[in-house]
C-alpha atoms as a PDB file:
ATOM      1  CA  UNK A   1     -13.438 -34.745  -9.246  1.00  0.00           C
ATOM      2  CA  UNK A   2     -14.659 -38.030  -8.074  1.00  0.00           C
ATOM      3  CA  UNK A   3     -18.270 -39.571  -8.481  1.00  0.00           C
ATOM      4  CA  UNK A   4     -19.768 -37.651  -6.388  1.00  0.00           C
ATOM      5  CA  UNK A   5     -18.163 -34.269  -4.401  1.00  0.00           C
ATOM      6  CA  UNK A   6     -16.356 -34.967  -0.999  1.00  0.00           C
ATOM      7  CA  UNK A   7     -16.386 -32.129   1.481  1.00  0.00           C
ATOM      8  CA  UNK A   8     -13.075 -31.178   1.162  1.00  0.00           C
ATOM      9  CA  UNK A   9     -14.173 -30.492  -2.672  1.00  0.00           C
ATOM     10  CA  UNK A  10     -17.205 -28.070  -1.837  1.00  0.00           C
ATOM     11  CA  UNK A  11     -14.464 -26.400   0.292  1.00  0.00           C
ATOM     12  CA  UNK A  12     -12.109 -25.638  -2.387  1.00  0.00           C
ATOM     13  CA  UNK A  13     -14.904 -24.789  -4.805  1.00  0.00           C
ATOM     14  CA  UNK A  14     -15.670 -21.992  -2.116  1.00  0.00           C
ATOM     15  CA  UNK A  15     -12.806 -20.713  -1.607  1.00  0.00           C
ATOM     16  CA  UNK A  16     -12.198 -20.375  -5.120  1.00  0.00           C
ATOM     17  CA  UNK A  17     -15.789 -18.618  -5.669  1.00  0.00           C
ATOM     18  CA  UNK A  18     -13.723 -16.192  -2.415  1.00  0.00           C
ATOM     19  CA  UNK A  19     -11.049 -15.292  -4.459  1.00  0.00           C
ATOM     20  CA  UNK A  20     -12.552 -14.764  -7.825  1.00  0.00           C
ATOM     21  CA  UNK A  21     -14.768 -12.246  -5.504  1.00  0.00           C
ATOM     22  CA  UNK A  22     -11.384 -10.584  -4.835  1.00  0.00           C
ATOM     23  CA  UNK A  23     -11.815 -11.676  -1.336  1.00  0.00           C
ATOM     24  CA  UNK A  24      -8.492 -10.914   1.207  1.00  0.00           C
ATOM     25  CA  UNK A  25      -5.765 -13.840   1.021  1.00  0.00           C
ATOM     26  CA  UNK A  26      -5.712 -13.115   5.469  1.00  0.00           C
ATOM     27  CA  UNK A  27      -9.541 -13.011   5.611  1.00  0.00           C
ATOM     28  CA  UNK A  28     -10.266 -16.224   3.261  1.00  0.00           C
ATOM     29  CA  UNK A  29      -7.462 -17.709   5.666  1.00  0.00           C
ATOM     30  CA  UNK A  30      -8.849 -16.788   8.899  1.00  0.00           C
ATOM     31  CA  UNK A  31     -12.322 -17.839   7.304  1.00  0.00           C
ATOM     32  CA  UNK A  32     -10.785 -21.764   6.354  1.00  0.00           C
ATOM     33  CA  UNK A  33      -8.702 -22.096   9.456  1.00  0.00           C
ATOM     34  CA  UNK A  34      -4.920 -22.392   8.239  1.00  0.00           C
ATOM     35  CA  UNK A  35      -2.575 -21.388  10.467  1.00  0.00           C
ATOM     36  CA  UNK A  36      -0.341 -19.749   8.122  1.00  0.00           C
ATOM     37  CA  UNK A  37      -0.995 -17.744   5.303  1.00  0.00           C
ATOM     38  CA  UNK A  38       1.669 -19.329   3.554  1.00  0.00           C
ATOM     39  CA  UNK A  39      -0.568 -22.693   3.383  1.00  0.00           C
ATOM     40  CA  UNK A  40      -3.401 -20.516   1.768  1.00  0.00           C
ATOM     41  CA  UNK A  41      -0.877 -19.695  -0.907  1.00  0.00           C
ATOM     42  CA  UNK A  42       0.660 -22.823  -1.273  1.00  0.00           C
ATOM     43  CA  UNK A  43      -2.730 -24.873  -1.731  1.00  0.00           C
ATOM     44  CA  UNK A  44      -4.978 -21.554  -3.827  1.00  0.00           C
ATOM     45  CA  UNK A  45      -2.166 -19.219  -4.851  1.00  0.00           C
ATOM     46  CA  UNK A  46      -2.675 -19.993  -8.723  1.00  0.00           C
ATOM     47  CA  UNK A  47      -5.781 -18.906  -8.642  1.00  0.00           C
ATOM     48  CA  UNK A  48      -4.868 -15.284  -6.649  1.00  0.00           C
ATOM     49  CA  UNK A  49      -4.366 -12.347  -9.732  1.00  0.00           C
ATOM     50  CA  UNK A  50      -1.278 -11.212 -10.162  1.00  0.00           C
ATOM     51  CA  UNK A  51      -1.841  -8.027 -11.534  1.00  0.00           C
ATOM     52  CA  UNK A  52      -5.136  -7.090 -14.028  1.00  0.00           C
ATOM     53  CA  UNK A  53      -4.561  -4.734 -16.733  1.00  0.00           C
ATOM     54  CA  UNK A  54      -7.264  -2.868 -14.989  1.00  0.00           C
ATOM     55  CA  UNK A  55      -5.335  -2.548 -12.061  1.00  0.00           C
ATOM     56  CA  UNK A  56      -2.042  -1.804 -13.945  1.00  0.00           C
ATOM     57  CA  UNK A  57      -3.693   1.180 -15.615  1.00  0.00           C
ATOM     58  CA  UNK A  58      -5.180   2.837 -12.272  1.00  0.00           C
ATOM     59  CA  UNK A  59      -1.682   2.599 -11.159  1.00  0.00           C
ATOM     60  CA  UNK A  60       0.024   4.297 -14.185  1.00  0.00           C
ATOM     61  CA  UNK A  61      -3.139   7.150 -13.800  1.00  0.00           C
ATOM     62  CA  UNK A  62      -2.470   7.759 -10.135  1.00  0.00           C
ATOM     63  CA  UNK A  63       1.372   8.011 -11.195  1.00  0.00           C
ATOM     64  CA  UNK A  64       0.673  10.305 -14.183  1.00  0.00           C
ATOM     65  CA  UNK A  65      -1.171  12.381 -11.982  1.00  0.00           C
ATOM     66  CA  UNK A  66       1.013  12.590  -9.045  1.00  0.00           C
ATOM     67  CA  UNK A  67       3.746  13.674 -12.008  1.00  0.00           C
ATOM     68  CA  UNK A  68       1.414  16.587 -13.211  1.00  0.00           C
ATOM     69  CA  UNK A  69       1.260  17.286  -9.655  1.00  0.00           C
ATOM     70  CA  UNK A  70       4.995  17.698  -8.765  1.00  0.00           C
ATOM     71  CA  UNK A  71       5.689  19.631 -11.998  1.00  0.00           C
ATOM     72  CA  UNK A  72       2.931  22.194 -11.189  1.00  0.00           C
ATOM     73  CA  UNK A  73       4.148  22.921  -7.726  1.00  0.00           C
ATOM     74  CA  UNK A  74       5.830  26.142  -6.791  1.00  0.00           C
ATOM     75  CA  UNK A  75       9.800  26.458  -7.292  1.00  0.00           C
ATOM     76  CA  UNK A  76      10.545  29.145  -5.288  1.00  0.00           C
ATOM     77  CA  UNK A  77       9.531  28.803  -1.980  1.00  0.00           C
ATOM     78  CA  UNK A  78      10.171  31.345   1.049  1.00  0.00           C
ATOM     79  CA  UNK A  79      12.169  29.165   3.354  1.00  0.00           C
ATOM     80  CA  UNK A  80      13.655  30.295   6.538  1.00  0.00           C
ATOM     81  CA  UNK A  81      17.492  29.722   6.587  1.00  0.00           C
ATOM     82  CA  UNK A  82      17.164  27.055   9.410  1.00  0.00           C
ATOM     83  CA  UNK A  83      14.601  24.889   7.583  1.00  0.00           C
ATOM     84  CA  UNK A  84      17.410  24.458   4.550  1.00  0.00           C
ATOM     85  CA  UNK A  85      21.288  24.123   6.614  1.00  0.00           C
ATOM     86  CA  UNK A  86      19.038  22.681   9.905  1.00  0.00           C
ATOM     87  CA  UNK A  87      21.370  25.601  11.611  1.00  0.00           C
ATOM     88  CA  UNK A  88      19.525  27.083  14.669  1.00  0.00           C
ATOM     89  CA  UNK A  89      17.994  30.333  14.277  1.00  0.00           C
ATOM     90  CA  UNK A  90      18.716  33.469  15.978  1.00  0.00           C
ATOM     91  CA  UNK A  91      17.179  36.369  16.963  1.00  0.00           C
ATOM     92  CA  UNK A  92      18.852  38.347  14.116  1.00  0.00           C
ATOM     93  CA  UNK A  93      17.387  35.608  11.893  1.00  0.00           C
ATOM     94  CA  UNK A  94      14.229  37.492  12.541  1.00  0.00           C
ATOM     95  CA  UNK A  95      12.714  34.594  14.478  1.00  0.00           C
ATOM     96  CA  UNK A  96      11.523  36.313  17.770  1.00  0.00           C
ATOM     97  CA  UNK A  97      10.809  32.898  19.986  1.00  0.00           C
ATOM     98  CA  UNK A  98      14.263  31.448  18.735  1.00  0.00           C
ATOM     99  CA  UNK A  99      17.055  31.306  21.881  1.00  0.00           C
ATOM    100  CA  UNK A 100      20.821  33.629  21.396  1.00  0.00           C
ATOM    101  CA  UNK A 101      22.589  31.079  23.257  1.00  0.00           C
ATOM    102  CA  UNK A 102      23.280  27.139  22.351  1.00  0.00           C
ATOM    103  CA  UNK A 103      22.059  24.373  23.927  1.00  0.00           C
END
């Protein structure tokens, strides 16, 4: 820094203070003015997290659970024959509001 703190200084120190509040990279660059987002990242991207082991871990729980999940679902589910070839239905199907004749 130099002797005593320019303005442009106080402004990076804020932004900083942004992102360490886990502030939005589109909101702290609507709130600073640049045009692009991509000048946000180029000038303060070092400082954005790439990825806190807190983060990583909620991810691997909402995976883990989502796995529980699939493997407790049903296997054999009553399907009607159209819903698994995508072939229309008929009325001998047993679907009453399904139509004899093609389109």
């Amino acid at each position: 820094m130099h002797q005593s703190p320019r303005i442009h200084d106080t402004r990076h120190s804020h932004v900083s203070w942004l992102i360490d509040a886990r502030w939005d990279p589109y909101t702290i660059q609507h709130r600073i003015g640049h045009e692009s987002i991509k000048t946000t990242y180029d000038v303060y991207g070092h400082l954005f997290s790439r990825g806190s082991t807190e983060e990583l871990d909620a991810l691997d729980q909402m995976l883990n659970r989502r796995a529980r999940t699939a493997r407790k679902a049903p296997t054999s589910r009553r399907t009607r024959p159209n819903e698994v070839t995508g072939s229309p239905v008929s009325k001998s199907d047993g679907n009453p509001d399904a139509h004899s004749d093609p389109l």
